[in-house]
N, C-alpha and C. Protein backbone atom coordinates (compact mmCIF):
# COMPACT_ATOMS: atom_id res chain seq x y z
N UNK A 1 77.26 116.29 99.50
CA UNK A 1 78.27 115.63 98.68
C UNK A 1 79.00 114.56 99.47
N UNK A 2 79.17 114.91 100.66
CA UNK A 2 79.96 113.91 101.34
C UNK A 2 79.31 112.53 101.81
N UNK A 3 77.88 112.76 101.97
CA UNK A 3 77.02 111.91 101.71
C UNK A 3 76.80 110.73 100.31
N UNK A 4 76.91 111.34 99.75
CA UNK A 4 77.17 110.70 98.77
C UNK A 4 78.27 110.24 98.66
N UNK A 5 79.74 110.02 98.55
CA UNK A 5 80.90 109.87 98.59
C UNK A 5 81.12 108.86 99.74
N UNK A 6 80.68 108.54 101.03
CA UNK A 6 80.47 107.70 101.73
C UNK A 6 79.52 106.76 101.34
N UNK A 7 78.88 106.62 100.65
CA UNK A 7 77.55 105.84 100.43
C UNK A 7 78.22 105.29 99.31
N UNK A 8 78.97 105.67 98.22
CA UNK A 8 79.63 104.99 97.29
C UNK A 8 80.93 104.20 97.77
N UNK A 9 81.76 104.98 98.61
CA UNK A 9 82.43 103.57 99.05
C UNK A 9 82.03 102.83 99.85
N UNK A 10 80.80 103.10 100.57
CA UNK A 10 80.50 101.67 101.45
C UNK A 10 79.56 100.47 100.20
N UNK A 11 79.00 101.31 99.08
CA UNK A 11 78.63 100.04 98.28
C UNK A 11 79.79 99.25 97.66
N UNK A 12 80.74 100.27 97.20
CA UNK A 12 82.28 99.71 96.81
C UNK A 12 82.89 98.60 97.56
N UNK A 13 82.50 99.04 99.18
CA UNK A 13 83.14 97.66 100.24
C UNK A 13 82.05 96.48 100.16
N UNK A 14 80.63 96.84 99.95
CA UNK A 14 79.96 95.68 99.85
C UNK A 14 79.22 95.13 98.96
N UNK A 15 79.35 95.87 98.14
CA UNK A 15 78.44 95.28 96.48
C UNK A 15 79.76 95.11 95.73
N UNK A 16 80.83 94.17 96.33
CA UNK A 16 82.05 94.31 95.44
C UNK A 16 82.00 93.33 94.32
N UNK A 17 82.34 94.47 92.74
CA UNK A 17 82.21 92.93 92.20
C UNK A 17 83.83 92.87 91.25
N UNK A 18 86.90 92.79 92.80
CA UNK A 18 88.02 93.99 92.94
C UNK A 18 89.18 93.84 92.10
N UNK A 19 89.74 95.33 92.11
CA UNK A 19 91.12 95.41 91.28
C UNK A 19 92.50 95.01 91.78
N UNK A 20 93.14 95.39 90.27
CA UNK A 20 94.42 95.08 90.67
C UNK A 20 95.08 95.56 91.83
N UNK A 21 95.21 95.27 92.89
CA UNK A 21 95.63 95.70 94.37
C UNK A 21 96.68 96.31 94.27
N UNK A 22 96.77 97.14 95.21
CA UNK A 22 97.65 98.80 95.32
C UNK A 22 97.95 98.02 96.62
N UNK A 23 99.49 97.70 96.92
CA UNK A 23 99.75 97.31 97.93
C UNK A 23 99.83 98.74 98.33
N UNK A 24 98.71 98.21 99.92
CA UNK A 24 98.32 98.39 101.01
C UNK A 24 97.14 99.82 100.83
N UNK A 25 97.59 101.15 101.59
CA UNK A 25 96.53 102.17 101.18
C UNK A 25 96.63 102.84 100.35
N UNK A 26 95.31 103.04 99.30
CA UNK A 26 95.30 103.79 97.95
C UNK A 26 95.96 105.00 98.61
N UNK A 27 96.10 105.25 97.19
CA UNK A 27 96.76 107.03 97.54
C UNK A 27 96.14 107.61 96.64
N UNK A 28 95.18 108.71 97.18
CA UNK A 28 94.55 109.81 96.51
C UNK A 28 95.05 110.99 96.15
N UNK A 29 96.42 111.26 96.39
CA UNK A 29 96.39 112.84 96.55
C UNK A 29 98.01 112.85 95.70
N UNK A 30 98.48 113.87 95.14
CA UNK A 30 99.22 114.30 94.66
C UNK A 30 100.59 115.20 95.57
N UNK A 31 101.65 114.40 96.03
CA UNK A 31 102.47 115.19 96.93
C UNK A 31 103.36 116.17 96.16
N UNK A 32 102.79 117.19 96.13
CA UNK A 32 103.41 118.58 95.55
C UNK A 32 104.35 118.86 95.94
N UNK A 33 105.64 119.35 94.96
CA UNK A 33 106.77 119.78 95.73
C UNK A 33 108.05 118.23 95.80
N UNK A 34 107.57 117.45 95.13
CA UNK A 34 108.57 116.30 94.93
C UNK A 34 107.84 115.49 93.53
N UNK A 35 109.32 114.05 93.52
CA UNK A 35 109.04 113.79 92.25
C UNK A 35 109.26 112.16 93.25
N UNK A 36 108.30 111.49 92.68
CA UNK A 36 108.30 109.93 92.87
C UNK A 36 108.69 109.00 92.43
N UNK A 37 109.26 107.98 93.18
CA UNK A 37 110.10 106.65 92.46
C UNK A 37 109.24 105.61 93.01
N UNK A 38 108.61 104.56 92.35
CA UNK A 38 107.54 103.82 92.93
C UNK A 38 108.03 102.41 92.24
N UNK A 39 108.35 101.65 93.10
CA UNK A 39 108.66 100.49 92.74
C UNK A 39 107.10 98.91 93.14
N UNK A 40 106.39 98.53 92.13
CA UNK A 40 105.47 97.71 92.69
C UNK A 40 105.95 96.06 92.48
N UNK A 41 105.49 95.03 92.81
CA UNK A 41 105.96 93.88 92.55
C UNK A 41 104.54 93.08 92.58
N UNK A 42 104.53 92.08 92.00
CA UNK A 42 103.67 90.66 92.36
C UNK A 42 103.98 89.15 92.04
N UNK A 43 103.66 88.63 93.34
CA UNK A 43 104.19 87.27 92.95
C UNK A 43 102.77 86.14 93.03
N UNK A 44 102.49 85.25 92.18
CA UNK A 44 101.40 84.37 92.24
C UNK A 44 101.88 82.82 91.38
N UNK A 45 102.21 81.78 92.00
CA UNK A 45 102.08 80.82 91.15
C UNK A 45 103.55 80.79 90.61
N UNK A 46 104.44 81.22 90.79
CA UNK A 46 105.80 81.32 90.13
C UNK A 46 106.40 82.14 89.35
N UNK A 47 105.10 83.02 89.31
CA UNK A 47 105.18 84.40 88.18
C UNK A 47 105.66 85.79 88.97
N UNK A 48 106.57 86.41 88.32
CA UNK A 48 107.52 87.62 88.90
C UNK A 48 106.71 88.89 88.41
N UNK A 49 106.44 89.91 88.88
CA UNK A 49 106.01 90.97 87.78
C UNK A 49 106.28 92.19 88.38
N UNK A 50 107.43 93.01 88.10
CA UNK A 50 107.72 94.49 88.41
C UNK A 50 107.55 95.23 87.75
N UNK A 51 107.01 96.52 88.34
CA UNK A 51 106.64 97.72 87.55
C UNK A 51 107.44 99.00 88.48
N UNK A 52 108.64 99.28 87.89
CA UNK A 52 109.00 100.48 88.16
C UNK A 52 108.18 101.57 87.70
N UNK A 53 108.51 102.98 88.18
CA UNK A 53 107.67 104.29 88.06
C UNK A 53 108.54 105.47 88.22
N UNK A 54 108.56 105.93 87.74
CA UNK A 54 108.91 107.14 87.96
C UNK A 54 108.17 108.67 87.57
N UNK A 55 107.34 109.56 88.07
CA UNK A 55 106.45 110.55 88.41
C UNK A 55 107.13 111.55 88.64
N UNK A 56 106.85 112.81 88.02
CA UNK A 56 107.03 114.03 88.61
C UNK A 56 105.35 114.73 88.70
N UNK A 57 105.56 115.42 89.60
CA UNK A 57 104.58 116.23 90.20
C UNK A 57 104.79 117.38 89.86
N UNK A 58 103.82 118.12 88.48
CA UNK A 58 103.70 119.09 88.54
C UNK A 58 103.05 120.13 89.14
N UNK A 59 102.28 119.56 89.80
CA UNK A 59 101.60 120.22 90.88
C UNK A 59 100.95 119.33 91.76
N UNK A 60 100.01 120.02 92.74
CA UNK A 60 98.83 118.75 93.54
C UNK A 60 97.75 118.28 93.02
N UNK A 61 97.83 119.17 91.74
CA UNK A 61 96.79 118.12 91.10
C UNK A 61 97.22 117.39 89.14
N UNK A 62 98.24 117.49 89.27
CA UNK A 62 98.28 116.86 88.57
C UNK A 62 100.43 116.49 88.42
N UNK A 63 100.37 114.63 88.19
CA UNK A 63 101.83 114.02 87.87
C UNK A 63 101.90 113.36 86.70
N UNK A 64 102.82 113.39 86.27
CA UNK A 64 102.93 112.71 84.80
C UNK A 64 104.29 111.86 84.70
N UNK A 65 104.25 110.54 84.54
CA UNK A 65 105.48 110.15 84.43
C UNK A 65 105.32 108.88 83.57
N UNK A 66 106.21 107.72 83.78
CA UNK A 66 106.51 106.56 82.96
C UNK A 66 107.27 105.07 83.72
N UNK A 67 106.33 104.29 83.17
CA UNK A 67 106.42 102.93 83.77
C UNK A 67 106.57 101.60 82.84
N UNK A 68 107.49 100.41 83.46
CA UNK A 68 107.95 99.88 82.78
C UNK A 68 107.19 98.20 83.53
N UNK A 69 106.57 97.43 82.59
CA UNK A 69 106.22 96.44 83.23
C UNK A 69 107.38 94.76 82.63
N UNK A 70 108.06 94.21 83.63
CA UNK A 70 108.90 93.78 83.62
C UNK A 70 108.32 92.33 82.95
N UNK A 71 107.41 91.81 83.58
CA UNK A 71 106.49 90.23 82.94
C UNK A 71 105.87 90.81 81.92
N UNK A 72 105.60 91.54 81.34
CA UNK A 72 104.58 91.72 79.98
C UNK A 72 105.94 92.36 79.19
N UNK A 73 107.04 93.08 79.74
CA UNK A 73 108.00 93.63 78.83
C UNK A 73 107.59 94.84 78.12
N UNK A 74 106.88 95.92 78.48
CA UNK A 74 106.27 97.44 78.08
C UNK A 74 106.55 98.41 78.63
N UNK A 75 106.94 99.59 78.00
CA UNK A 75 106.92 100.76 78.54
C UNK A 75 105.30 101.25 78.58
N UNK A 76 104.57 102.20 79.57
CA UNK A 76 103.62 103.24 79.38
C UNK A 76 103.75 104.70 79.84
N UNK A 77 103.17 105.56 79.57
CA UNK A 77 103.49 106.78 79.50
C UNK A 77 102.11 106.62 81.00
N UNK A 78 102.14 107.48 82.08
CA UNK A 78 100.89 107.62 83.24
C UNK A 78 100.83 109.04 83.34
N UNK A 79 99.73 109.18 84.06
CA UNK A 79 99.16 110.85 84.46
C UNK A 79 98.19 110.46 85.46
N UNK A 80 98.09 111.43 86.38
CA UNK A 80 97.16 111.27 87.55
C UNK A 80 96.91 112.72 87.35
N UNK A 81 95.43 112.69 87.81
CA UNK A 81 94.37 113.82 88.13
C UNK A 81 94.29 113.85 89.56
N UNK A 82 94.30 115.05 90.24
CA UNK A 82 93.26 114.80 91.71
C UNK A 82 93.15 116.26 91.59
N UNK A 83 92.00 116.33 91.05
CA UNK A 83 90.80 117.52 91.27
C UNK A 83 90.30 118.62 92.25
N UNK A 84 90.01 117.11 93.45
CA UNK A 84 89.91 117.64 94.46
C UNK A 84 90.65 116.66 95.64
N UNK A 85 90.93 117.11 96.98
CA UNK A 85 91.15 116.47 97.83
C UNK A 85 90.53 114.98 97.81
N UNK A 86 91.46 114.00 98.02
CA UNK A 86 91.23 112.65 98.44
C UNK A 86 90.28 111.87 97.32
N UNK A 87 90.44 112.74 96.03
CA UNK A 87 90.15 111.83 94.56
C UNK A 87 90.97 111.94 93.64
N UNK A 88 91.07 110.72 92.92
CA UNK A 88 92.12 110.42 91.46
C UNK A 88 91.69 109.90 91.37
N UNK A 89 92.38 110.45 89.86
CA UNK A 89 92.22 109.06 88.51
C UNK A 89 93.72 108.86 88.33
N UNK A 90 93.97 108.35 87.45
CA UNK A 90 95.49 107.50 87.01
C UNK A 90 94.95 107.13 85.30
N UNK A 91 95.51 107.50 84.53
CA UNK A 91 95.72 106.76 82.87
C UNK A 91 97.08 106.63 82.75
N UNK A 92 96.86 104.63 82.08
CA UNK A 92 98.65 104.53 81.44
C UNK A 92 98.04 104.54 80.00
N UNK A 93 99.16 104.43 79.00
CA UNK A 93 98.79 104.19 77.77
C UNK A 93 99.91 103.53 77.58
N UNK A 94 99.92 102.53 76.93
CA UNK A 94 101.03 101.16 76.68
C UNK A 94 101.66 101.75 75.17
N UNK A 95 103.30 101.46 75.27
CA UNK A 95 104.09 102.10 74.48
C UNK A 95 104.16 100.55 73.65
N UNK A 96 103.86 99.72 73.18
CA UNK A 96 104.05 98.59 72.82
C UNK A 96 103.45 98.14 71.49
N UNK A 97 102.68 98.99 70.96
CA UNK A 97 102.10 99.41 69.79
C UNK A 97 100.53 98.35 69.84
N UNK A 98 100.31 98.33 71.17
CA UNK A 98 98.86 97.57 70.94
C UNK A 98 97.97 98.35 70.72
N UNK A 99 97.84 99.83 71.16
CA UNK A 99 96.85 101.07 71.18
C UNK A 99 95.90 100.71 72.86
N UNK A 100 96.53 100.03 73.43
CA UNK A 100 95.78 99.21 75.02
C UNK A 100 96.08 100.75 75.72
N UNK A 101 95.08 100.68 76.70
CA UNK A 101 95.21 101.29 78.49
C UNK A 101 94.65 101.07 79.13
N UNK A 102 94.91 101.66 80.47
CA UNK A 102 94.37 101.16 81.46
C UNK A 102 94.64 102.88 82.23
N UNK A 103 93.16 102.80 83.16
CA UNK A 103 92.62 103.75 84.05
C UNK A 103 92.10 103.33 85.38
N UNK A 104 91.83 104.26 86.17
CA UNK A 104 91.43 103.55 86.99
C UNK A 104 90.78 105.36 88.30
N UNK A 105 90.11 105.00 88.89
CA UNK A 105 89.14 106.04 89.95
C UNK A 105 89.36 105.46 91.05
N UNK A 106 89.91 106.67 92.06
CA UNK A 106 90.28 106.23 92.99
C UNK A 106 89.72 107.22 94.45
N UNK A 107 89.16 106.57 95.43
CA UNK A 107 88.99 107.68 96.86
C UNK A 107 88.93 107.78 97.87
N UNK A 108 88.93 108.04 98.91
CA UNK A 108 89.29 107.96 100.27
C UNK A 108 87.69 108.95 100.85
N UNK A 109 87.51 108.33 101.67
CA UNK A 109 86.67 108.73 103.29
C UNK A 109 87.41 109.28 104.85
N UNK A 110 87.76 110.12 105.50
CA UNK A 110 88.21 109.80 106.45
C UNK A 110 87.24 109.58 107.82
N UNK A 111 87.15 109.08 108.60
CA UNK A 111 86.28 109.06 109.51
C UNK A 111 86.77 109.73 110.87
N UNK A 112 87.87 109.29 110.42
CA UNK A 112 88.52 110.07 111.47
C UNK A 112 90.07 110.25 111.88
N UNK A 113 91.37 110.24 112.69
CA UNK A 113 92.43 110.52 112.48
C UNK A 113 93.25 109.15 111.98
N UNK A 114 92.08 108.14 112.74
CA UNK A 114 92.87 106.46 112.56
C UNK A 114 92.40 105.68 111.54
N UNK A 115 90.72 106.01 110.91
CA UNK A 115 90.28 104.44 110.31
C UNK A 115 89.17 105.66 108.99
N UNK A 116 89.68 105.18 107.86
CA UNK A 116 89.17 105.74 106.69
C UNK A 116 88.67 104.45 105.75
N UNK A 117 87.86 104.73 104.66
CA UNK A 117 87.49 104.41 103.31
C UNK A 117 88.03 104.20 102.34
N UNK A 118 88.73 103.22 101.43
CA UNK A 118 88.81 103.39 100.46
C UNK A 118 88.14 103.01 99.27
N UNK A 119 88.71 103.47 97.97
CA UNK A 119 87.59 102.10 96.97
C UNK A 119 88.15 103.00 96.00
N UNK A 120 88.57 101.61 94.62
CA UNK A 120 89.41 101.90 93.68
C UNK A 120 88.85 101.08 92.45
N UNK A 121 88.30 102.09 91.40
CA UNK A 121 87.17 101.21 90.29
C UNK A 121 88.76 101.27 89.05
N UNK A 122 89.00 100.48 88.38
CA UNK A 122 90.04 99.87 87.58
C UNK A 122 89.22 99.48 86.74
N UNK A 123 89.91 99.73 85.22
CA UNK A 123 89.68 99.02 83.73
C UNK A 123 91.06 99.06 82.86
N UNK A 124 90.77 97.85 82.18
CA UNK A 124 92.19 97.69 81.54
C UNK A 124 91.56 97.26 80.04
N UNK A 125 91.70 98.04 79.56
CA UNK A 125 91.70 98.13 77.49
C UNK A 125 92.22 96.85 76.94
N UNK A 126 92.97 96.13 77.78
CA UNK A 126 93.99 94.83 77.05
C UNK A 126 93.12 93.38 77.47
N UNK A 127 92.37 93.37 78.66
CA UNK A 127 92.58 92.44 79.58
C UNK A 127 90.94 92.25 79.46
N UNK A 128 90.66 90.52 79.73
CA UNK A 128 89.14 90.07 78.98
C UNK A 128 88.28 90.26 80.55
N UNK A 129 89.21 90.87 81.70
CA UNK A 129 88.56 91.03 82.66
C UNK A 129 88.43 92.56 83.19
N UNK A 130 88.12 93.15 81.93
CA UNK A 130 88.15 94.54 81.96
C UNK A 130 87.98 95.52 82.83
N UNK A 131 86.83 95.09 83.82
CA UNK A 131 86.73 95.96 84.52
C UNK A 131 86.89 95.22 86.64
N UNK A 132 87.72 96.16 87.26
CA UNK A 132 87.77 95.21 88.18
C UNK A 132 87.02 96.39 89.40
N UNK A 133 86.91 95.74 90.54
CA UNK A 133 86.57 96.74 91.82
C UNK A 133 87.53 96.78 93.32
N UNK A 134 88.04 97.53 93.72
CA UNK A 134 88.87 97.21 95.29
C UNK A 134 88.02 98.25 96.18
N UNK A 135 87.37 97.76 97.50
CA UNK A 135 87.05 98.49 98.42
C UNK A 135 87.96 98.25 99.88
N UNK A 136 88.43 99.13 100.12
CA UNK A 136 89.10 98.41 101.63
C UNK A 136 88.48 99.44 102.90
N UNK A 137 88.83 99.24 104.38
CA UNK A 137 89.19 99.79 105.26
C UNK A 137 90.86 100.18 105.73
N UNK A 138 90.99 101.22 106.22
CA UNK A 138 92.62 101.19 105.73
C UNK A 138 92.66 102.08 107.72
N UNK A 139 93.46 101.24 108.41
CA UNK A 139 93.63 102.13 110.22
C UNK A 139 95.10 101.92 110.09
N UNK A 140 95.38 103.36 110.74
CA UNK A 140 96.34 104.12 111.42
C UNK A 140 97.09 103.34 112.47
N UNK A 141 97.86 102.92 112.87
CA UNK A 141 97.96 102.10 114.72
C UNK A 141 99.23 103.26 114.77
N UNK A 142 99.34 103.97 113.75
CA UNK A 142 100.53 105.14 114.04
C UNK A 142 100.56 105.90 113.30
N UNK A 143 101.48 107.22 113.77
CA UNK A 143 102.18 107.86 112.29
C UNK A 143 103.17 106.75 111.18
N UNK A 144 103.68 105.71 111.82
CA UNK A 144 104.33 104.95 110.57
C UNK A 144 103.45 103.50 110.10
N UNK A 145 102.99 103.35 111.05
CA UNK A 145 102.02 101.95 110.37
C UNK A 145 100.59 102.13 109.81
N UNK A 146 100.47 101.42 109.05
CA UNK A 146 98.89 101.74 108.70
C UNK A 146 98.98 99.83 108.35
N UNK A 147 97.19 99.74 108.53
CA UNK A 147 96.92 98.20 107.83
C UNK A 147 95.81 98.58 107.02
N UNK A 148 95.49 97.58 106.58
CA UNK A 148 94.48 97.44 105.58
C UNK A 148 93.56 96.33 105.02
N UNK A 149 92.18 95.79 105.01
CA UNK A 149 91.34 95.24 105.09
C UNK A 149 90.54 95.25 103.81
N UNK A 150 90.07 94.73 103.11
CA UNK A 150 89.44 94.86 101.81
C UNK A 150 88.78 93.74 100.84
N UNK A 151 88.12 94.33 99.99
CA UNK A 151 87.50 93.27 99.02
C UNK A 151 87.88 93.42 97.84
N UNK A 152 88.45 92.47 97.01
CA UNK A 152 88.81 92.79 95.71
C UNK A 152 87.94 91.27 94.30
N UNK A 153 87.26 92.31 93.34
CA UNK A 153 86.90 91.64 92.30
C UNK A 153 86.99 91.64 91.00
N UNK A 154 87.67 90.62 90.23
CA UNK A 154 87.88 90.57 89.38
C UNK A 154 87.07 89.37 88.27
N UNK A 155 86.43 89.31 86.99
CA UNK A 155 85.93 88.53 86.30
C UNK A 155 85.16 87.26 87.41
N UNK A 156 84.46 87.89 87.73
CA UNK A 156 83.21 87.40 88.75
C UNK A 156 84.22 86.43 89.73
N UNK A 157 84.88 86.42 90.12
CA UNK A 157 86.05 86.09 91.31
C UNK A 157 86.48 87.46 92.39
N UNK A 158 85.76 86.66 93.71
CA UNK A 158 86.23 87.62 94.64
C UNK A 158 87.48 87.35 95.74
N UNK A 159 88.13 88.38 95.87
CA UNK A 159 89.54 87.84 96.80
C UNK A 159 89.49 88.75 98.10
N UNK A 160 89.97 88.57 98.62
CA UNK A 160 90.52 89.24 100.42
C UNK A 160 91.82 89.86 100.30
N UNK A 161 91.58 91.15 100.48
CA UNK A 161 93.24 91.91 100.55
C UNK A 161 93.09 91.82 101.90
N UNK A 162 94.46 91.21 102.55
CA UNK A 162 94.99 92.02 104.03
C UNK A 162 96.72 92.41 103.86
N UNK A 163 96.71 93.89 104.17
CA UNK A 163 98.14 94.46 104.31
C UNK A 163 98.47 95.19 104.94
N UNK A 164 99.41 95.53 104.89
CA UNK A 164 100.29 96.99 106.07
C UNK A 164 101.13 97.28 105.49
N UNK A 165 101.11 99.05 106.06
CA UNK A 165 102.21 99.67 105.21
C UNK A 165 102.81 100.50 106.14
N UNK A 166 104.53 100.61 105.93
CA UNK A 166 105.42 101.26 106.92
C UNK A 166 105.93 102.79 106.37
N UNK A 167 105.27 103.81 107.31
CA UNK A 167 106.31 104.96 105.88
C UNK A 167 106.69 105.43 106.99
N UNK A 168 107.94 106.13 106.91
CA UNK A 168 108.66 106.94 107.63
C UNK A 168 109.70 108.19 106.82
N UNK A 169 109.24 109.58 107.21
CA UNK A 169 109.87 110.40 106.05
C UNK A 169 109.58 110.00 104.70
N UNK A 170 110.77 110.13 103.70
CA UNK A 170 110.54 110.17 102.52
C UNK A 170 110.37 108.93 101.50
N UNK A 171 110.16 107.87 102.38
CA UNK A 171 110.27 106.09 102.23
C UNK A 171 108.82 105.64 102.50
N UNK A 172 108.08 104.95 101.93
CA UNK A 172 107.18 103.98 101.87
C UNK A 172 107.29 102.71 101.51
N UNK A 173 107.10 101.10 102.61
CA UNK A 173 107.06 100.46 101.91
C UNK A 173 105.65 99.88 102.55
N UNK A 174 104.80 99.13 101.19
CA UNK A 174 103.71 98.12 101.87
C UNK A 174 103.95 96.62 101.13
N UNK A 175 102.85 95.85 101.89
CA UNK A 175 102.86 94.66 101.43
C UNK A 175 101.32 94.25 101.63
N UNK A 176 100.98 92.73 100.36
CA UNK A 176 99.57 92.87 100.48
C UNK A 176 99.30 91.33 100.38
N UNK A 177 98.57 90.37 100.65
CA UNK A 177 97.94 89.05 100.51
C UNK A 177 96.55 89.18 100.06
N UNK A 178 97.02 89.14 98.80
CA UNK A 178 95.34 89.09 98.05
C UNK A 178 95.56 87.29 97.98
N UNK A 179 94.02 87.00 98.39
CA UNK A 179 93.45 85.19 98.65
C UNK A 179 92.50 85.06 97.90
N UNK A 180 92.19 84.18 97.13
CA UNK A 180 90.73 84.40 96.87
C UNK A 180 90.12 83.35 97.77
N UNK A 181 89.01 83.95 97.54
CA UNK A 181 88.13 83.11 98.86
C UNK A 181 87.73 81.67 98.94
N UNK A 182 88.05 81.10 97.36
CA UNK A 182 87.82 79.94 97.12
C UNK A 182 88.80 78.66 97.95
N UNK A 183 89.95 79.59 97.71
CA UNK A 183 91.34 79.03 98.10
C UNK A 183 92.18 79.65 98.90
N UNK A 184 92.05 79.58 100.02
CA UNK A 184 92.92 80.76 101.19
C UNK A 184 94.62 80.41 101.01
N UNK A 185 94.88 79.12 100.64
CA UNK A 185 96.26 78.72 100.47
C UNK A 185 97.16 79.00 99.21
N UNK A 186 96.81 79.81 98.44
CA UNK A 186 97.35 80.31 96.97
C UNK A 186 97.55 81.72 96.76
N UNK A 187 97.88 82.43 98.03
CA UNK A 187 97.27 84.19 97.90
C UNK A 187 98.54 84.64 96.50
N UNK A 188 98.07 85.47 96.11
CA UNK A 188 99.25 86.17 95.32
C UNK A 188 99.59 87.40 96.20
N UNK A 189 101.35 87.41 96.42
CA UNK A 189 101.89 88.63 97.30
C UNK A 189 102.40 90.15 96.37
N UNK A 190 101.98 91.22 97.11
CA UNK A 190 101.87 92.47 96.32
C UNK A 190 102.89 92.90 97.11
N UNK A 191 103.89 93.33 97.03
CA UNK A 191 104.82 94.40 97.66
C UNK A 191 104.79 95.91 96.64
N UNK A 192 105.16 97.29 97.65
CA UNK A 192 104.79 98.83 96.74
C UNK A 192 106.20 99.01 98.19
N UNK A 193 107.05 99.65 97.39
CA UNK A 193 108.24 100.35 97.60
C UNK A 193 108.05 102.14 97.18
N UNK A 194 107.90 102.94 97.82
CA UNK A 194 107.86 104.18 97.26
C UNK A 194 108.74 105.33 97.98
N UNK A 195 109.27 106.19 96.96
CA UNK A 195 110.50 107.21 97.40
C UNK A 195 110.32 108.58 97.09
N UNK A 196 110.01 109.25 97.99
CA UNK A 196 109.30 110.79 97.23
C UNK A 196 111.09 111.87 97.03
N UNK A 197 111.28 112.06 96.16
CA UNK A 197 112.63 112.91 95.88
C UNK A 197 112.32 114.57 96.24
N UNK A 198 112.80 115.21 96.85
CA UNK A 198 112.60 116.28 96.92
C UNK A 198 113.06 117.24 95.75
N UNK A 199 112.22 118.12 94.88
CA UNK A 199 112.83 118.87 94.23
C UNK A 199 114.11 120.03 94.58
């Protein structure tokens, strides 16, 4: 199995054809025992777009909460699965009366204590670029830093994620420069703010 699971994210990193970027490293797993405040942002071209979150964790494998997207102006209702160790899914369903959602599969490799796998398959019910792909490499240089390396594709356009993310205790923040490759001078910037509340 694990064979397999490596062999899919290394086609994920190189048969990319990527998603909406998760500033900095995906997160697979469900932190049991708290409730999450997740603040994301993106900026491209003059355009603002925040998505607050808020998650409770009913267990480690499964959170359910609600998110508000600030440039489109929608509430959605979310839920995450993780089944097993170091896999999720994520479904929103848009409160806005379009009948739209968006999902997305998500997983991690570790190789070892510093430098892991990721790769994150995304579809969005609303959007004419329905289905997108993110594969990254994601290293450790600490317990608080991590960076991150990746390919992201969207509607036959491929871009370059590079980011880093700082967590310390119950605080996460990352940041991300998705480029597309056409144009290295236009990146759109991803910032992810995250706050785990203790129950």
């Amino acid at each position: 199995m694990k064979k397999y699971f490596v062999l899919l994210l290394i086609i994920i990193m190189i048969g990319v054809i990527v998603t909406t970027a998760s500033a900095s490293p995906i997160c697979t797993n469900i932190p049991s025992g708290y409730d999450v405040f997740e603040l994301d942002g993106q900026y491209a071209q003059g355009m603002y777009d925040f998505n607050p979150l808020l998650a409770v964790c009913l267990n480690d494998k499964l959170a359910l909460g609600m998110m508000y997207d600030t440039y489109f102006k929608y509430y959605a209702v979310m839920g995450r699965y993780a089944p097993v160790k170091n896999i999720a899914a994520d479904l929103y369903y848009r409160l806005d009366g379009s009948n739209s959602w968006m999902a997305d599969l998500r997983g991690k490799y570790y190789f070892n204590q510093s430098f892991d796998l990721a790769g994150k398959l995304y579809y969005d019910s609303s959007n004419t670029s329905n289905l997108q792909l993110l594969g990254q490499a994601e290293y450790m240089f600490n317990e608080q830093w991590v960076g991150n390396a990746g390919l992201f594709n969207s509607n036959h356009t491929t871009f370059l994620v590079l980011g880093a993310a700082f967590e310390k205790g119950a605080i996460a923040v990352g940041i991300d420069g998705v480029f597309p490759t056409t144009n290295f001078s236009n990146p759109m910037i991803e910032v992810a703010f995250d706050y785990l509340i203790k129950k």
